[in-house]
N, C-alpha and C. Protein backbone atom coordinates (compact mmCIF):
# COMPACT_ATOMS: atom_id res chain seq x y z
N UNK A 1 29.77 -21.74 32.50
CA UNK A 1 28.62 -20.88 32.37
C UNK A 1 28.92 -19.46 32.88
N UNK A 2 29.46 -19.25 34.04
CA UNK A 2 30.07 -18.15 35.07
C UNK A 2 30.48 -17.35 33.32
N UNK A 3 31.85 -17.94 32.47
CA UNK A 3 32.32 -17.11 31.11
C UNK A 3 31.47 -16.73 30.26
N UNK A 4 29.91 -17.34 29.95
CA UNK A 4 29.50 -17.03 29.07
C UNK A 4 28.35 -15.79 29.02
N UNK A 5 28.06 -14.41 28.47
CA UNK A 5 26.90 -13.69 28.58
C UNK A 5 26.11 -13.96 29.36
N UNK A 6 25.45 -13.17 29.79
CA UNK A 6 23.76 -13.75 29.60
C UNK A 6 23.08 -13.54 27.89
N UNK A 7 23.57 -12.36 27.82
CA UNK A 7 22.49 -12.52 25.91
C UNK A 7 23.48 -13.13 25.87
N UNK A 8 23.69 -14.49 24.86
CA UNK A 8 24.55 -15.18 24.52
C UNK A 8 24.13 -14.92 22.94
N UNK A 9 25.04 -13.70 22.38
CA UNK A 9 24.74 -13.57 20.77
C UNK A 9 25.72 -13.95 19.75
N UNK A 10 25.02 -13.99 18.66
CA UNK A 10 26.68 -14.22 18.06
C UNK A 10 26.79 -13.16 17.45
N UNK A 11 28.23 -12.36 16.68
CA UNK A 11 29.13 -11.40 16.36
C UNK A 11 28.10 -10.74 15.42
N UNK A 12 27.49 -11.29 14.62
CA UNK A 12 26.86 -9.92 13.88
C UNK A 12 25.82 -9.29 14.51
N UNK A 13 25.04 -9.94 15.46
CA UNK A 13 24.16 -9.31 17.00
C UNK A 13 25.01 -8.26 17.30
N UNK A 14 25.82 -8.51 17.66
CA UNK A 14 26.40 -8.18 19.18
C UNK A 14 27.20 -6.30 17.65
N UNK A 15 27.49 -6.24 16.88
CA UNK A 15 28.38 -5.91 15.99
C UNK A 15 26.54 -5.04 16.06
N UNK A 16 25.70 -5.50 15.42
CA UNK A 16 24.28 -4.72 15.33
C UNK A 16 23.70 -3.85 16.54
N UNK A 17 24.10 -4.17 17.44
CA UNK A 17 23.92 -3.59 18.93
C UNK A 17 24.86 -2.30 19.19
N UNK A 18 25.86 -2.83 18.60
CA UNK A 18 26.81 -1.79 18.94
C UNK A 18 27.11 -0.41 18.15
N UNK A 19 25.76 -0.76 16.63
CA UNK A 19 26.07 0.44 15.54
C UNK A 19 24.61 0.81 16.10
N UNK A 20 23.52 0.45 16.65
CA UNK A 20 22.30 0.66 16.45
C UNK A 20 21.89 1.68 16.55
N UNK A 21 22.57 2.51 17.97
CA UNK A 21 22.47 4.30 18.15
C UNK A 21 22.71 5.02 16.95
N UNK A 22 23.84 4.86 16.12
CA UNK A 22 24.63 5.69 15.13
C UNK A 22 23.20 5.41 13.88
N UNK A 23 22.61 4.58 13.78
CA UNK A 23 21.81 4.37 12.84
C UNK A 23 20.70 4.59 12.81
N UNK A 24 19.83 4.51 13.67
CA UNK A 24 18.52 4.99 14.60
C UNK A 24 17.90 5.94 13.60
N UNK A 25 18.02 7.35 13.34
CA UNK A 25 17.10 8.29 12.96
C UNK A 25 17.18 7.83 11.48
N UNK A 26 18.14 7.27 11.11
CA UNK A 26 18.00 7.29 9.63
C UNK A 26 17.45 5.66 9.31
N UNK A 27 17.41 4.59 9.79
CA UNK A 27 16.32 3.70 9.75
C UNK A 27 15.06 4.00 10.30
N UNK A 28 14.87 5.24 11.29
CA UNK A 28 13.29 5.67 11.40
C UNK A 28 12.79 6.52 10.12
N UNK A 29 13.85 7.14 9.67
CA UNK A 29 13.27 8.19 8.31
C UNK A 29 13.30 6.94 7.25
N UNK A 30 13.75 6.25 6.98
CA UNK A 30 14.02 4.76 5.91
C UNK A 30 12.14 4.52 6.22
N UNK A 31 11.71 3.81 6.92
CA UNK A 31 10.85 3.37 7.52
C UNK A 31 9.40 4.19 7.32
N UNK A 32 9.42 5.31 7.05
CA UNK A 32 8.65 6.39 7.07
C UNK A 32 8.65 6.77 5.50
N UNK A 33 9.70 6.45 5.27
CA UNK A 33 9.57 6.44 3.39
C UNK A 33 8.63 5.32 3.12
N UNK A 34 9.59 4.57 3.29
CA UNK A 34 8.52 3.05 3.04
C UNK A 34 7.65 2.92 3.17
N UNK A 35 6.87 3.58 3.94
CA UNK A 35 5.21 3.59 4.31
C UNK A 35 4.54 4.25 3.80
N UNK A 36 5.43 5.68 3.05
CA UNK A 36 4.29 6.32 1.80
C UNK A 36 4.97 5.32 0.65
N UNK A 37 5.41 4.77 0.21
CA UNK A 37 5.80 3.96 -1.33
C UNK A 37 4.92 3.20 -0.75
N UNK A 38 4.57 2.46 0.21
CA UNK A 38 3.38 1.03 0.44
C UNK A 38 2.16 1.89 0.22
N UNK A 39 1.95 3.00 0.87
CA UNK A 39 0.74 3.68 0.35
C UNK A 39 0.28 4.27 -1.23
N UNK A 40 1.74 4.76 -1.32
CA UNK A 40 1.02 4.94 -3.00
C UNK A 40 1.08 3.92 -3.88
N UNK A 41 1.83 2.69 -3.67
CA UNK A 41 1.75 1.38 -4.50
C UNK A 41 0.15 0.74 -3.82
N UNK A 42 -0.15 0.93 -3.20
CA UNK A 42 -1.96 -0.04 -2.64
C UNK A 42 -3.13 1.09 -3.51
N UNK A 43 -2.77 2.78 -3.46
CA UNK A 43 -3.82 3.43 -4.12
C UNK A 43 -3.42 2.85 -5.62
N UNK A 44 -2.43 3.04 -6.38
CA UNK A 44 -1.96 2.89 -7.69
C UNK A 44 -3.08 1.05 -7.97
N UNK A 45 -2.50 0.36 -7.09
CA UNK A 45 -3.44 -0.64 -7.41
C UNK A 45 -4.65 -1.01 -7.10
N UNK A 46 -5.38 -0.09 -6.70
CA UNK A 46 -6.66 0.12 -6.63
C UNK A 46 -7.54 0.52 -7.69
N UNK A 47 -6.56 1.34 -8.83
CA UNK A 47 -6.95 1.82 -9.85
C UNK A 47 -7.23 0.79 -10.42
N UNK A 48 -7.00 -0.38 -11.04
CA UNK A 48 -6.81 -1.60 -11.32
C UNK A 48 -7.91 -2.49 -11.44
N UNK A 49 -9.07 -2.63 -11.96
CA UNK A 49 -10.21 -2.98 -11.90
C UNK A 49 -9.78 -4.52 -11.89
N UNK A 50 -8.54 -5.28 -12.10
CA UNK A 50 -8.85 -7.04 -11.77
C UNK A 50 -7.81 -7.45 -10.74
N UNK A 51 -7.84 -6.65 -9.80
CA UNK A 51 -7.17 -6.24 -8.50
C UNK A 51 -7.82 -5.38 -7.40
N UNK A 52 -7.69 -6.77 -6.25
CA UNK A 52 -8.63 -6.06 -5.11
C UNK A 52 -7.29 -6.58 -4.09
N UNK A 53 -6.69 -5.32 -3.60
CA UNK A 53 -5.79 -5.55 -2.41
C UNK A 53 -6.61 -5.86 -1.31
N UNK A 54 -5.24 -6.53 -0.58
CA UNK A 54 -5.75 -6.58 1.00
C UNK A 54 -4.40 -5.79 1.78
N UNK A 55 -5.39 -4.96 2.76
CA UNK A 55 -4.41 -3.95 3.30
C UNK A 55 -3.39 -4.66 4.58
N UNK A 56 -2.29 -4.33 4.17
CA UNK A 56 -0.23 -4.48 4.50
C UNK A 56 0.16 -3.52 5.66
N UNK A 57 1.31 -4.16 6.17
CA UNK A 57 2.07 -3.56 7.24
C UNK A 57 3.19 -4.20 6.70
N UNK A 58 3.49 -5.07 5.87
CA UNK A 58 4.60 -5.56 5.41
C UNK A 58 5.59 -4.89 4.50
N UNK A 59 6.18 -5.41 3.76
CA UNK A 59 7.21 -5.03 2.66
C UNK A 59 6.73 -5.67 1.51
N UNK A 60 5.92 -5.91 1.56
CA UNK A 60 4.47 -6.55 0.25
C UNK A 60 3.42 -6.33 0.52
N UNK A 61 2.42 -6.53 -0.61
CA UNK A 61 0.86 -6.14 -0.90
C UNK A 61 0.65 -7.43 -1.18
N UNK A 62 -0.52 -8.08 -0.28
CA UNK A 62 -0.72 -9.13 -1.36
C UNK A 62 -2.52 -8.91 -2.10
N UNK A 63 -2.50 -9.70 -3.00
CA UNK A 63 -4.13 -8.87 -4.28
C UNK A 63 -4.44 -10.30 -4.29
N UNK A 64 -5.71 -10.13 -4.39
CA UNK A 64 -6.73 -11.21 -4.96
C UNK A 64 -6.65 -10.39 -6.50
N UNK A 65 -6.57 -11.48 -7.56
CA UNK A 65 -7.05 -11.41 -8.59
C UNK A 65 -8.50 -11.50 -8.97
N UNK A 66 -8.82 -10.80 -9.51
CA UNK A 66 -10.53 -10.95 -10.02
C UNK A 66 -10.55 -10.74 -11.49
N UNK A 67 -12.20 -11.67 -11.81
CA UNK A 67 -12.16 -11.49 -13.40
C UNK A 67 -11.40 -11.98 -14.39
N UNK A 68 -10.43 -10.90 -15.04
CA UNK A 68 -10.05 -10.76 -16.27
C UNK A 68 -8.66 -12.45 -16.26
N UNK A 69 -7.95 -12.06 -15.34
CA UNK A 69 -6.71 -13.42 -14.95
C UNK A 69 -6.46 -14.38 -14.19
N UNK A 70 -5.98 -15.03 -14.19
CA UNK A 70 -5.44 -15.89 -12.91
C UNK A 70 -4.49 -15.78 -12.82
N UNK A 71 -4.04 -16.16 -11.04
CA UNK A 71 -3.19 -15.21 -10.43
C UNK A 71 -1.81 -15.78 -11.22
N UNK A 72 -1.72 -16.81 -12.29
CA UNK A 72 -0.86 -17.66 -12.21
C UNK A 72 -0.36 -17.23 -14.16
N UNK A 73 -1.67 -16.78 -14.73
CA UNK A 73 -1.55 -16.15 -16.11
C UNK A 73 -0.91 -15.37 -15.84
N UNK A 74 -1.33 -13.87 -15.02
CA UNK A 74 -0.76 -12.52 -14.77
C UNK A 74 0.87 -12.70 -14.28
N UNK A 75 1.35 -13.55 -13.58
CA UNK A 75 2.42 -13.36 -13.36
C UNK A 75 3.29 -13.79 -14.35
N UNK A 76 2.96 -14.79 -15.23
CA UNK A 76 3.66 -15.15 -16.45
C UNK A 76 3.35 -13.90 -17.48
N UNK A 77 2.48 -13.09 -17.94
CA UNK A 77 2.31 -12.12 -18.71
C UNK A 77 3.42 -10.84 -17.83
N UNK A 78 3.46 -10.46 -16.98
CA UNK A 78 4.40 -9.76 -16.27
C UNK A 78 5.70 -10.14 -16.66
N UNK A 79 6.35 -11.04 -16.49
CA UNK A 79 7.45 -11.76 -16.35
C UNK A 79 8.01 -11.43 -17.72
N UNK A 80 7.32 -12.12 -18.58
CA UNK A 80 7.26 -12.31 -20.13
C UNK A 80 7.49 -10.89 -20.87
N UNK A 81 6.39 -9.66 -20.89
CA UNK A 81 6.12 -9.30 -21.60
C UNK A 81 6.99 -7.96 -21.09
N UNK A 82 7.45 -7.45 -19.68
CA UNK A 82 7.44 -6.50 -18.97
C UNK A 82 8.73 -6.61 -17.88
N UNK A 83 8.92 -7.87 -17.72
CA UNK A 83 10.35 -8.23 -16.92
C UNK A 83 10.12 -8.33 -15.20
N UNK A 84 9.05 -8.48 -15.42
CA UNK A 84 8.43 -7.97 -14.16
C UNK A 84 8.23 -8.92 -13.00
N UNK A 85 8.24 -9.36 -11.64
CA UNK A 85 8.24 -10.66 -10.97
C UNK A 85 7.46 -10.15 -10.02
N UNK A 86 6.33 -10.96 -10.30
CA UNK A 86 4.84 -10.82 -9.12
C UNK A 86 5.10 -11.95 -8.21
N UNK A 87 4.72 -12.45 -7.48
CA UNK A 87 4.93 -14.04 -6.77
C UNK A 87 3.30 -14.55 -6.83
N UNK A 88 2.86 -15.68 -8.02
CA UNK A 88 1.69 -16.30 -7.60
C UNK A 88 1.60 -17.02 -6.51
N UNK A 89 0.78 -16.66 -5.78
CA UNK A 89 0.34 -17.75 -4.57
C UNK A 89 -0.80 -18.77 -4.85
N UNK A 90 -0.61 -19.21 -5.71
CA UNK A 90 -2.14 -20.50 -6.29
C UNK A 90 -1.67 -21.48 -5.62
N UNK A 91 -0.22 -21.87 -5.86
CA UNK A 91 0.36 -23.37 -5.51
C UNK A 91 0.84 -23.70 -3.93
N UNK A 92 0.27 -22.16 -3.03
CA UNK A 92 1.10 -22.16 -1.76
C UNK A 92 -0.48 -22.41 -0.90
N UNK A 93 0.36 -23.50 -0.22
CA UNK A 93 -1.02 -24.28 1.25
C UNK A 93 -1.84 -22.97 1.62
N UNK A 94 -2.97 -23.50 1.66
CA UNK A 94 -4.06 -22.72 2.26
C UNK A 94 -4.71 -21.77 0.61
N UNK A 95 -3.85 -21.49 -0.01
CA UNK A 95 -4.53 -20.80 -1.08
C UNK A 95 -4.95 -21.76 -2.44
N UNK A 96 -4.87 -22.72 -2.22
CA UNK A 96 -5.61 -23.57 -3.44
C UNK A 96 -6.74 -23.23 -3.72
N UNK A 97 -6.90 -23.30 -5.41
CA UNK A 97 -8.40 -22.64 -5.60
C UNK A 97 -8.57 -21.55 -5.61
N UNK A 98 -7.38 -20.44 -5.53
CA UNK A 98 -7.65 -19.00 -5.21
C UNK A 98 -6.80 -18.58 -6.06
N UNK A 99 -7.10 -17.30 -6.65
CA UNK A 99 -5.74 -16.30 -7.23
C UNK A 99 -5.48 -15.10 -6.18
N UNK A 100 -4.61 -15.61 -5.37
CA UNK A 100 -3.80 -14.47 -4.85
C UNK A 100 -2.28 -14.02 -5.09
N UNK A 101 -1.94 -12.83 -5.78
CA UNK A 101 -0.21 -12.60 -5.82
C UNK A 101 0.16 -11.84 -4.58
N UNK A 102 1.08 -11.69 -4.62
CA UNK A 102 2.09 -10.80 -3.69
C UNK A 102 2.98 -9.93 -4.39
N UNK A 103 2.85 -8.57 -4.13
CA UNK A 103 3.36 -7.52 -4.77
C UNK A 103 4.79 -6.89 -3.87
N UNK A 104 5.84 -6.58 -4.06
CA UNK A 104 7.20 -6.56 -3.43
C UNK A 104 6.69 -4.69 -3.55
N UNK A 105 6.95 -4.32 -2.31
CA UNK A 105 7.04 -2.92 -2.66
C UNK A 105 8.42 -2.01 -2.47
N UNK A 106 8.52 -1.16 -3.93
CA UNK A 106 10.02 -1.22 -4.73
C UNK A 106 9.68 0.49 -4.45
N UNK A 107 11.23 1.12 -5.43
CA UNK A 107 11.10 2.25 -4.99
C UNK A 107 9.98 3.00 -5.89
N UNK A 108 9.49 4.34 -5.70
CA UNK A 108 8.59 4.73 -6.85
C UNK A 108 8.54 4.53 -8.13
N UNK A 109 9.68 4.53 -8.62
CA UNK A 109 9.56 4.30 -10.19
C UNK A 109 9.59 2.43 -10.61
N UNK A 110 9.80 1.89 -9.80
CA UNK A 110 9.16 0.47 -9.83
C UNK A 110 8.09 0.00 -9.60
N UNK A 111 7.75 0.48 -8.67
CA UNK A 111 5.77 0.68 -8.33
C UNK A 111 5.23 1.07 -9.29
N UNK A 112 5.42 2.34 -10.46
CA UNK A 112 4.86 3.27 -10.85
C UNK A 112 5.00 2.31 -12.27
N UNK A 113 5.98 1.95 -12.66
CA UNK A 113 6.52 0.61 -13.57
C UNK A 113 5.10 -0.88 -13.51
N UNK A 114 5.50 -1.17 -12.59
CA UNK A 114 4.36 -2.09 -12.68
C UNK A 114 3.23 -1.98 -12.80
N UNK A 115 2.22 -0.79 -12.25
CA UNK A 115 0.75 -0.25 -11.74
C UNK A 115 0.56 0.10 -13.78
N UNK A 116 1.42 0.93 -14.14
CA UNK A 116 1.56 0.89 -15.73
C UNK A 116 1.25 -0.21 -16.90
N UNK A 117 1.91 -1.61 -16.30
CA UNK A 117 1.75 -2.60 -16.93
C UNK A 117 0.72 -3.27 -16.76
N UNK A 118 0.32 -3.23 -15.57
CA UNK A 118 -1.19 -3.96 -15.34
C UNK A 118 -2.41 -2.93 -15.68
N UNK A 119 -1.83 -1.74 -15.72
CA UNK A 119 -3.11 -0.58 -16.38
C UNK A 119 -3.28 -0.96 -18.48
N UNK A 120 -2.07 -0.97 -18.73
CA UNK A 120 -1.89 -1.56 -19.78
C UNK A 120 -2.90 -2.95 -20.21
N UNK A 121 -2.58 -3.96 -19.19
CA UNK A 121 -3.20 -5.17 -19.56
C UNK A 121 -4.94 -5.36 -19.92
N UNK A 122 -4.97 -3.75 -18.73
CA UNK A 122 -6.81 -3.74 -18.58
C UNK A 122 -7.38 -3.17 -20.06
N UNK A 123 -6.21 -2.28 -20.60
CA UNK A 123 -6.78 -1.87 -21.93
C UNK A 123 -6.57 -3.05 -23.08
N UNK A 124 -6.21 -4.20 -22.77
CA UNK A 124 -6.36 -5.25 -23.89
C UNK A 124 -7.54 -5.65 -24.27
């Protein structure tokens, strides 16, 4: 015990610790991007009349579907028609009975890509 750490990490820790200074301002500016692309991907889907977000701190949005789809149609019409990969949550515990997706938030022109296709769908 006397040989071993106290943090007892393994090599890519210990390898992450040791770049973390050199990296610092530019994963805080990374981070600060990301938070206006999560912001303008939640207004973009607000526009969206069969989409009601719930507001994120994550690296996803997740939406209740309303109305026009289910959460489980829309992601196959995405997929299909647009190339597009929503994640339905119908089949995941606790959400049975519900249409909720989960939206990945990508760089602007992928956001701006998708918010397009589901603006699209509303004019069908």
């Amino acid at each position: 015990k006397e040989n071993i750490s106290i943090w007892n990490i393994n090599s890519f820790g210990e390898y992450y610790l040791q770049i973390f200074e050199k990296y610092k301002a530019e994963y805080k500016n990374a981070l600060e991007e990301f938070k206006v692309l999560r912001t303008q991907l939640d207004a973009g889907l607000k526009e969206v009349s069969y989409i009601r977000t719930i507001k994120s701190q994550a690296n996803y949005i997740m939406c209740e579907v309303i109305n026009s789809f289910t959460a489980r149609k829309l992601a196959e019409i995405l997929l299909s028609k647009n190339q597009i990969l929503i994640k339905d949550l119908s089949d995941k515990k606790g959400f049975e009975n519900k249409e909720y997706i989960r939206i990945a938030v990508r760089d602007a022109k992928d956001n701006q890509r998708l918010i397009d296709a589901l603006k699209d769908l509303e004019r069908q």
